[in-house]
Protein backbone atom coordinates (compact mmCIF):
# COMPACT_ATOMS: atom_id res chain seq x y z
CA UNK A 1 153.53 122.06 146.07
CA UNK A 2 152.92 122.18 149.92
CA UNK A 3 154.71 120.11 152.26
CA UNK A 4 151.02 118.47 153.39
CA UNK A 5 150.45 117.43 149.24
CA UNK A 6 154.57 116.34 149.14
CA UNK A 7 153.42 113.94 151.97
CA UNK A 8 150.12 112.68 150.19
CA UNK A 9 151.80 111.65 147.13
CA UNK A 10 154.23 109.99 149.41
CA UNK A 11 151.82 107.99 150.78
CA UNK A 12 150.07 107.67 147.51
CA UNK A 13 153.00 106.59 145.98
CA UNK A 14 154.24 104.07 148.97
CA UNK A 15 151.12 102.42 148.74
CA UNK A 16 152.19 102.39 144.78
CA UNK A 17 155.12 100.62 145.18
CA UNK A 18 153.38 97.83 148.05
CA UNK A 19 150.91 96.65 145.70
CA UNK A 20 153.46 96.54 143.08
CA UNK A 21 155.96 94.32 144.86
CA UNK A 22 153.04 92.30 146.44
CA UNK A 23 152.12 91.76 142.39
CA UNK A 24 155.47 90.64 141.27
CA UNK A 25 156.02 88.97 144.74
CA UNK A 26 159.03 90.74 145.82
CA UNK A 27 159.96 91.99 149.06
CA UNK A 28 161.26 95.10 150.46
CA UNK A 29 164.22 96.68 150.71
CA UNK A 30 166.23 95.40 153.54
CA UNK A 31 163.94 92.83 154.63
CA UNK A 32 165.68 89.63 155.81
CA UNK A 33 164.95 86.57 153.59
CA UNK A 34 167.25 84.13 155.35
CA UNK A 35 169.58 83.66 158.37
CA UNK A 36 171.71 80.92 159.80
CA UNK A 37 174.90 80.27 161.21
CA UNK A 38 177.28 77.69 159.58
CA UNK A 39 178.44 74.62 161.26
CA UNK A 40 181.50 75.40 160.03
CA UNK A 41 181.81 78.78 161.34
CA UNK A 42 179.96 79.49 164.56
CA UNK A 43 180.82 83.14 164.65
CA UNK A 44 179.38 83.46 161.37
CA UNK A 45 175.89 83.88 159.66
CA UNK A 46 174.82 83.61 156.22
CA UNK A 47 172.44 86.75 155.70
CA UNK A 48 169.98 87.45 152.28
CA UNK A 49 168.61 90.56 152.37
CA UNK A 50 166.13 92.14 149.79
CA UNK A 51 167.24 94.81 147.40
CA UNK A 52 163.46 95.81 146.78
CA UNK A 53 163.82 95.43 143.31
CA UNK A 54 163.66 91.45 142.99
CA UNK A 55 167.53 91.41 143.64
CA UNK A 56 168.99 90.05 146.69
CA UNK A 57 172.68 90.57 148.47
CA UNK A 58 174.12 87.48 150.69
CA UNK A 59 175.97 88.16 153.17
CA UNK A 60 178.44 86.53 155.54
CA UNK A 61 178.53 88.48 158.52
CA UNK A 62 180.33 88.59 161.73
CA UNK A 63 178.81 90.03 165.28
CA UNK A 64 175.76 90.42 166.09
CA UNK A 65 173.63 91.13 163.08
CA UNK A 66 171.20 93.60 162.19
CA UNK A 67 172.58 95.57 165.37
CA UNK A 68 176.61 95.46 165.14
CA UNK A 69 177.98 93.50 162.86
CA UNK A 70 180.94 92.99 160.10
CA UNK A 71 180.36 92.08 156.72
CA UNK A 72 183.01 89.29 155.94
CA UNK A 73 181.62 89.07 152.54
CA UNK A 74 178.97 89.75 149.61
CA UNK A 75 177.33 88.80 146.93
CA UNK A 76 174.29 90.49 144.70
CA UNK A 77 172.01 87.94 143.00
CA UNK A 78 169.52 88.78 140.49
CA UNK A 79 166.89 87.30 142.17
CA UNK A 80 166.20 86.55 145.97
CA UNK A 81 165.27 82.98 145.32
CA UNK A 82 168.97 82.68 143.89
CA UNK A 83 170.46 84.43 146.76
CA UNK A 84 168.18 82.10 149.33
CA UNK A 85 169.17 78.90 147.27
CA UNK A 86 173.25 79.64 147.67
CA UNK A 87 173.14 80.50 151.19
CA UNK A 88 171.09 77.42 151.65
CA UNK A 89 174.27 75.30 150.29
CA UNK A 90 176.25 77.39 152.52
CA UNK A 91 174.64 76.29 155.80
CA UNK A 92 173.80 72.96 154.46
């Protein structure tokens, strides 16, 4: 297979995977589903981001996230709406 059909079926099967996750209403990999810093902790924020395959990681981060940044702590939920709902009590 050429590089030019390797790069079609790429393509081919990106689009794939879009219309899949727009389907079951997922999001993609890496994309930020919540962010807010804690009364509590002012230095902190309280990060989900989207596993891509309807999973979700918190994260408590310290710095100056997405650009430089220390992860404090994390957690992988099952589902994003789980991981949105705990950070939610977090910040709340």
């Amino acid at each position: 297979m050429s590089k030019i059909q390797q790069l079609r079926k790429l393509a081919k099967l990106e689009r794939e995977c879009r219309e899949i996750r727009a389907a079951l209403k997922i999001s993609l990999p890496n994309e930020v589903l919540y962010r807010a810093s804690p009364r509590a902790w002012p230095d902190e924020d309280v990060v989900v981001e989207a596993v891509g395959q309807g999973d979700a990681r918190l994260l408590i981060v310290e710095g100056n996230y997405p650009i430089d940044y220390l992860i404090k702590s994390e957690r992988i939920f099952p589902s994003e709406d789980e991981a949105c709902e705990a950070a939610d009590k977090m910040t709340t």
